[in-house]
Protein backbone atom coordinates (compact mmCIF):
# COMPACT_ATOMS: atom_id res chain seq x y z
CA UNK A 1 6.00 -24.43 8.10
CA UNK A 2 8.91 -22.01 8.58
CA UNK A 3 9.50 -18.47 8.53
CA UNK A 4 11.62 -16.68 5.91
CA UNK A 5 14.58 -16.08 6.48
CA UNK A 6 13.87 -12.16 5.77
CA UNK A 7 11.95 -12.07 8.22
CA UNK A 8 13.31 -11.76 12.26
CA UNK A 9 11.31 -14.46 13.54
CA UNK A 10 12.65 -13.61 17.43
CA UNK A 11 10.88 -10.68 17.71
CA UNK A 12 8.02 -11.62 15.17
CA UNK A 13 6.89 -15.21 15.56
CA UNK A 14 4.11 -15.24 13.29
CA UNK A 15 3.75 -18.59 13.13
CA UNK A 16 2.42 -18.37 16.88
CA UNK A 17 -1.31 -18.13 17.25
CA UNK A 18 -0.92 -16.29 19.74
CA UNK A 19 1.41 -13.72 18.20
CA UNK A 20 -0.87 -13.31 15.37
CA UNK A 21 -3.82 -12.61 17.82
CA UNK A 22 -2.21 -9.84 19.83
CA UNK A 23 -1.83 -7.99 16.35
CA UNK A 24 -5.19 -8.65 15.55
CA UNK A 25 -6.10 -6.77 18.53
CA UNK A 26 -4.09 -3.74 18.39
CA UNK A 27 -4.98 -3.71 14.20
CA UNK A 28 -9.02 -3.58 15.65
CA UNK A 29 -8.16 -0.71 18.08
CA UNK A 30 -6.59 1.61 15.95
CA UNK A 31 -6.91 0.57 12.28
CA UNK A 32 -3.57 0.20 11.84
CA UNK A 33 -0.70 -2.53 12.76
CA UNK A 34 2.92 -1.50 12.69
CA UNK A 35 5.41 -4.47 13.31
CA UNK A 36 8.45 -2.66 14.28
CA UNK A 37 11.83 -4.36 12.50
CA UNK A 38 9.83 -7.52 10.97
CA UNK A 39 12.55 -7.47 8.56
CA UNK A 40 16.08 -7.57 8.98
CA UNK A 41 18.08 -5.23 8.06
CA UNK A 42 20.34 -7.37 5.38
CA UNK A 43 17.12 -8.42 3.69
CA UNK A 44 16.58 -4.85 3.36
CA UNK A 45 19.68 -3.79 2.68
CA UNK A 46 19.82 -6.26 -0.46
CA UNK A 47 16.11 -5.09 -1.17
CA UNK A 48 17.32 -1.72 -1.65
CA UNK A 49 20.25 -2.71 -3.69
CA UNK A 50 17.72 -4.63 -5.99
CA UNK A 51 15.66 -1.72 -6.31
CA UNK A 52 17.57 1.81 -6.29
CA UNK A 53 19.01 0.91 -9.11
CA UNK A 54 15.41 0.22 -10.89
CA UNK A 55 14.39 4.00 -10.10
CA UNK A 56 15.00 4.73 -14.15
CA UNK A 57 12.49 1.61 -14.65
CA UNK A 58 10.13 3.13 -12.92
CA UNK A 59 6.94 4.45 -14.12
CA UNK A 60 6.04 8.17 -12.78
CA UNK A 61 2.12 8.84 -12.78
CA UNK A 62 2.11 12.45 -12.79
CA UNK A 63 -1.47 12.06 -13.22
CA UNK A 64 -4.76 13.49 -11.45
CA UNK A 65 -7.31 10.56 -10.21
CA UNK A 66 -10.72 10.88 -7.88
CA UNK A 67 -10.26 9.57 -4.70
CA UNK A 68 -12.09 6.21 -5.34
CA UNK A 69 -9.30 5.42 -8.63
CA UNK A 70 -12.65 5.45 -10.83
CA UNK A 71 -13.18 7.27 -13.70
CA UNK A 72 -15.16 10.42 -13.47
CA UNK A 73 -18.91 10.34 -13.47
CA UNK A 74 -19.99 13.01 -16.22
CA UNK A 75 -23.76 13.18 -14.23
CA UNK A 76 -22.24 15.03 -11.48
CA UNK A 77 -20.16 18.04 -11.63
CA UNK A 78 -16.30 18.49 -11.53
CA UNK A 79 -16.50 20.03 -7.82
CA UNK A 80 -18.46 17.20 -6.45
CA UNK A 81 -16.52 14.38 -4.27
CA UNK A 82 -16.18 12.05 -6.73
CA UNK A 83 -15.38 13.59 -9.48
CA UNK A 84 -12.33 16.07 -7.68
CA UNK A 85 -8.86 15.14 -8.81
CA UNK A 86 -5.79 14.54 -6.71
CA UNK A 87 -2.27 14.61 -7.88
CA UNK A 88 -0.22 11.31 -7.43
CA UNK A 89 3.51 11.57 -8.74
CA UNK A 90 5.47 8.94 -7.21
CA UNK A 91 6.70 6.55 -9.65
CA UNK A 92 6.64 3.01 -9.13
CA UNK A 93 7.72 -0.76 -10.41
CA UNK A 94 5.47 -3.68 -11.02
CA UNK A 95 4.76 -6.95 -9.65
CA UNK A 96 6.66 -8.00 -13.19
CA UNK A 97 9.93 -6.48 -12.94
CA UNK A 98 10.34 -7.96 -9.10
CA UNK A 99 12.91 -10.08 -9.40
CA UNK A 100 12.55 -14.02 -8.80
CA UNK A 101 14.93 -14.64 -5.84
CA UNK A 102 14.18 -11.24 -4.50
CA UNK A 103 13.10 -11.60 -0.72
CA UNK A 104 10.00 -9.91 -1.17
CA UNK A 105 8.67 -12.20 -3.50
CA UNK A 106 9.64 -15.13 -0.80
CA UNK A 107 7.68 -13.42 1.52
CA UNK A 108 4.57 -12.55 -0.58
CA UNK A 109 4.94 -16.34 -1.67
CA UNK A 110 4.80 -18.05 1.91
CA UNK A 111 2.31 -20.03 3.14
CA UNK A 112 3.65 -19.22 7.09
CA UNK A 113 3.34 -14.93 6.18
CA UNK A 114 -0.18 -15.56 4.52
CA UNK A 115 -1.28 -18.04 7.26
CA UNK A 116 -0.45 -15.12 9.74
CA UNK A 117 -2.27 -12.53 7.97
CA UNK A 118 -5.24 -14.61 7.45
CA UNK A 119 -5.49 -14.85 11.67
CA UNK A 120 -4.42 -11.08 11.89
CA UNK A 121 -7.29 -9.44 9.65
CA UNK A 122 -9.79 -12.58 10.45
CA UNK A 123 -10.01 -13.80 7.04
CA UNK A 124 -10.08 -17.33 5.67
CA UNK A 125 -8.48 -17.07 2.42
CA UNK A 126 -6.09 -14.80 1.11
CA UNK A 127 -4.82 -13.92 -2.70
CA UNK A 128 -2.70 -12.38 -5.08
CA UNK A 129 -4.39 -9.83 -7.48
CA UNK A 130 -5.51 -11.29 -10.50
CA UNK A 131 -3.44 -8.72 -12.72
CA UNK A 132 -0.10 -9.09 -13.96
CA UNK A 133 0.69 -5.97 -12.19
CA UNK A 134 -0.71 -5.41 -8.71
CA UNK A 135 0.45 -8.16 -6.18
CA UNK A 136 4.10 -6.59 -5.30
CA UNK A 137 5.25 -2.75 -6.04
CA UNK A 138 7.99 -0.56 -5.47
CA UNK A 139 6.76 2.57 -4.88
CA UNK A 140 9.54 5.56 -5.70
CA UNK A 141 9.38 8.86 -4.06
CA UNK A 142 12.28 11.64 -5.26
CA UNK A 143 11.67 14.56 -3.96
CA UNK A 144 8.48 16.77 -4.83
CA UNK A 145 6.55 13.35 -5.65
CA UNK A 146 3.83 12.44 -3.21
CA UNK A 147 0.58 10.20 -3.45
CA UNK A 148 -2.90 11.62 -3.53
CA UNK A 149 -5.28 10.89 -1.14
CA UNK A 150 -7.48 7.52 -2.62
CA UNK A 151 -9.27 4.18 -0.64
CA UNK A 152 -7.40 1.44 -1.90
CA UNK A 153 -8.43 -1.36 -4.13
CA UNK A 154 -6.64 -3.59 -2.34
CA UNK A 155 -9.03 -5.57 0.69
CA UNK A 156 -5.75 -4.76 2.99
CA UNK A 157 -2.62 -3.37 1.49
CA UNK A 158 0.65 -4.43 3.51
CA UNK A 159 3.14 -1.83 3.15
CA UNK A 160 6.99 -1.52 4.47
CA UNK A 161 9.25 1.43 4.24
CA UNK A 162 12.85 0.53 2.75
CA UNK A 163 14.28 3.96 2.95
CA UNK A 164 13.03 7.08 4.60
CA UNK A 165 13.72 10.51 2.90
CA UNK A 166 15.11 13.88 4.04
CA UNK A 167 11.75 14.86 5.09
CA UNK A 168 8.46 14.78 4.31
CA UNK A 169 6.72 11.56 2.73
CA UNK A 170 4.28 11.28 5.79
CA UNK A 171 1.53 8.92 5.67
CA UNK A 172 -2.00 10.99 6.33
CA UNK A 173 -5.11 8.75 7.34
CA UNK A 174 -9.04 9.43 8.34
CA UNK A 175 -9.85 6.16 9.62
CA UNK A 176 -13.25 4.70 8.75
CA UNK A 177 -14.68 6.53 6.47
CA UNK A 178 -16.88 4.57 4.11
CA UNK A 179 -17.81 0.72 4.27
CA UNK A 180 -17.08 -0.08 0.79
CA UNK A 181 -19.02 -3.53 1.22
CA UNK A 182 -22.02 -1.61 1.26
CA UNK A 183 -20.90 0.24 -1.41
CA UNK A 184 -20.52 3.34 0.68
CA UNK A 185 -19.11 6.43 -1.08
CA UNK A 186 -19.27 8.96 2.13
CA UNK A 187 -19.14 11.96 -0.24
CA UNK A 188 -19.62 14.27 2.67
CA UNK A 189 -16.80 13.03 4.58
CA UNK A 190 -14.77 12.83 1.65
CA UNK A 191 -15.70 16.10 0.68
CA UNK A 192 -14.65 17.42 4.07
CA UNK A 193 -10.84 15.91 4.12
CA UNK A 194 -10.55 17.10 0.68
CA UNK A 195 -11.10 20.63 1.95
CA UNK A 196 -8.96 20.49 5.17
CA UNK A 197 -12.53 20.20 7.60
CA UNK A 198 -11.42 17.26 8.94
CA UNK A 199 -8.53 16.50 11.27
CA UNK A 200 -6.21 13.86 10.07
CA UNK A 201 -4.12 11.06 11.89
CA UNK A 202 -0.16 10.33 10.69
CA UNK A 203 1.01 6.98 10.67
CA UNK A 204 4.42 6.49 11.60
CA UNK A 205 7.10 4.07 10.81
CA UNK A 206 10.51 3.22 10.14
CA UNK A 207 12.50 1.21 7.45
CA UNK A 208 12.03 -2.74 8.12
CA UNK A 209 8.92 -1.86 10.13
CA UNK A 210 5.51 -4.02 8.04
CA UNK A 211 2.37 -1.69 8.41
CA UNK A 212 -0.76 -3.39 8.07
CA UNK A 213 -3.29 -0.57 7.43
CA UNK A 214 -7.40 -0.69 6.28
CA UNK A 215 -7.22 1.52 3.46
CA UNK A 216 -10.15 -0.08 1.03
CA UNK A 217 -12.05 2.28 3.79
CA UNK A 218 -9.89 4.41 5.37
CA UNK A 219 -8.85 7.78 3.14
CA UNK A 220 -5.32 8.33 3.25
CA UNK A 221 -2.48 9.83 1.47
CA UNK A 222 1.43 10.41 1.09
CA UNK A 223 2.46 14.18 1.29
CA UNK A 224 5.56 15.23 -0.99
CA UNK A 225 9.26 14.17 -0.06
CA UNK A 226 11.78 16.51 0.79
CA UNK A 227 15.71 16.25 -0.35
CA UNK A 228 17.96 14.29 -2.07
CA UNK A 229 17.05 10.72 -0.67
CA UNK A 230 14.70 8.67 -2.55
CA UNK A 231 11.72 7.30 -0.19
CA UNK A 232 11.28 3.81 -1.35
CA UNK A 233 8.54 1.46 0.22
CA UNK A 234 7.27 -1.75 -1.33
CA UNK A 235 3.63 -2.37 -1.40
CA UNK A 236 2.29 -6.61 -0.69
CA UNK A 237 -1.78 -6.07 -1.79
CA UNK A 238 -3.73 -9.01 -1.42
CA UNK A 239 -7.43 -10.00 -1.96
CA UNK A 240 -9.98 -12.10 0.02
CA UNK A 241 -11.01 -13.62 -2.75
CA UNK A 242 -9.73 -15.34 -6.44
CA UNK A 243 -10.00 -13.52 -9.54
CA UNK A 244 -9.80 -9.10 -8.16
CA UNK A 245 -7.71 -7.39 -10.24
CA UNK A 246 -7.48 -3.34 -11.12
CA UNK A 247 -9.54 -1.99 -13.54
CA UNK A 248 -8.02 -0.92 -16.80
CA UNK A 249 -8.45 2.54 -16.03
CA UNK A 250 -6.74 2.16 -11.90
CA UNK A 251 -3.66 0.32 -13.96
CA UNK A 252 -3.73 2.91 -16.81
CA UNK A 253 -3.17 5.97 -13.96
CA UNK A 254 -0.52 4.05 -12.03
CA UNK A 255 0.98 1.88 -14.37
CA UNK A 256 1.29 3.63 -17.59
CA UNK A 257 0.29 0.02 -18.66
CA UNK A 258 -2.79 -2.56 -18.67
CA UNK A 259 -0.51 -6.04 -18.44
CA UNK A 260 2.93 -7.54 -19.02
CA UNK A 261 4.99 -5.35 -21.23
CA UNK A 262 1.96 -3.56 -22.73
């Protein structure tokens, strides 16, 4: 197998075991993995091209959600944990207007990237979402548009910034917070982020840099840009298992759509 050519295989062999289980031990310490340049910067500089020009294509939420991207639960009342609303503005384009030959796509595709995240997050199988929509995004941030806090669908979310803005557009994380396996809904801790009790960690990165981060149980969020530079950052979200896709109401919030062209 060999590694795309997006990718700079010097400084990121990840088709070496060994490579693959260094990041798996710094992703257990911390919760996080950030590969510093794992792209180069023509693949992102033709990435960007490809997608600035897409910002009018995009679809802007400007919607309120729960943190858990469920609908609300009428038994409890509007104050409680899972029933509070977040804002989430950015705007964003689906996995079906991401061009064919687009790199990202190449790398999604490849057997050598999956193989390497399947050792990193000590999984055996790894798959697209099951939706037309989900598998690859680009997320776009203008300025005043930010992302609510939320656990993510996804079992593990790879994320990588194309272009930073002005300011703002930081990444804020609790790590750990629920064990969604168990069906774990930590209200209380929830509760307490959502009122500013508990301290929270930033997570740092640069443009070309691929963040592997446990969000399906880690709360986390993307305050508002600042300026006149778009933040863009495309999202890879994989499953551990065939057949997960978003509910109709998780793609009606962020989509504006439930499948291809609807």
């Amino acid at each position: 197998m060999t590694i795309p050519a997006a990718i700079d295989a010097t400084a990121h062999p990840i088709d070496d075991e060994r490579y693959a289980a260094s990041c798996r031990s710094e992703l257990e310490r911390g919760g996080a993995l950030v590969l510093a340049g794992f792209f180069r910067p023509d693949a992102i500089a033709e990435i960007v091209d490809q997608s600035a020009g897409r910002e009018g294509d995009a679809f802007y939420a400007d919607s309120t959600h729960n943190v858990y991207l469920t609908p609300p639960d009428p038994t409890l009342g509007d104050d409680h944990p899972h029933n509070r609303q977040v804002a989430s503005t950015k705007g964003l384009i689906a996995d079906d207007q991401i061009p064919a030959d687009s790199p990202l796509r190449t790398v999604y595709d490849d057997r050598t990237f999956r193989a390497f995240l399947c050792l990193v997050l000590g999984i055996d199988e790894i798959h697209p979402y099951a939706d037309e929509l989900s598998s690859i995004n680009v997320h776009f941030a203008p300025d005043g548009r930010e992302l609510g806090w939320h656990f993510d669908n996804s079992s593990f979310p790879v994320t990588m910034l194309l272009q930073a803005p002005q300011a703002g557009g930081v990444v804020e994380y609790v790590a750990s917070v629920r064990d969604a396996d168990a069906g774990d809904m930590a209200y209380e801790r929830v509760e307490a982020i959502l009122d500013g009790r508990e301290p929270v960690r930033t997570l740092d990165f640069d443009p070309g840099d691929l963040v592997l981060f446990r969000g399906r149980d880690s709360l986390h969020r993307v305050t508002p840009t600042r300026g006149a530079v778009t933040r863009l950052l495309v999202v890879f979200a994989y499953n551990d298992r065939p057949g997960v896709g978003l509910s109709a109401s998780a793609l009606g919030t962020f989509y504006g759509r439930t499948g291809r062209g609807g």
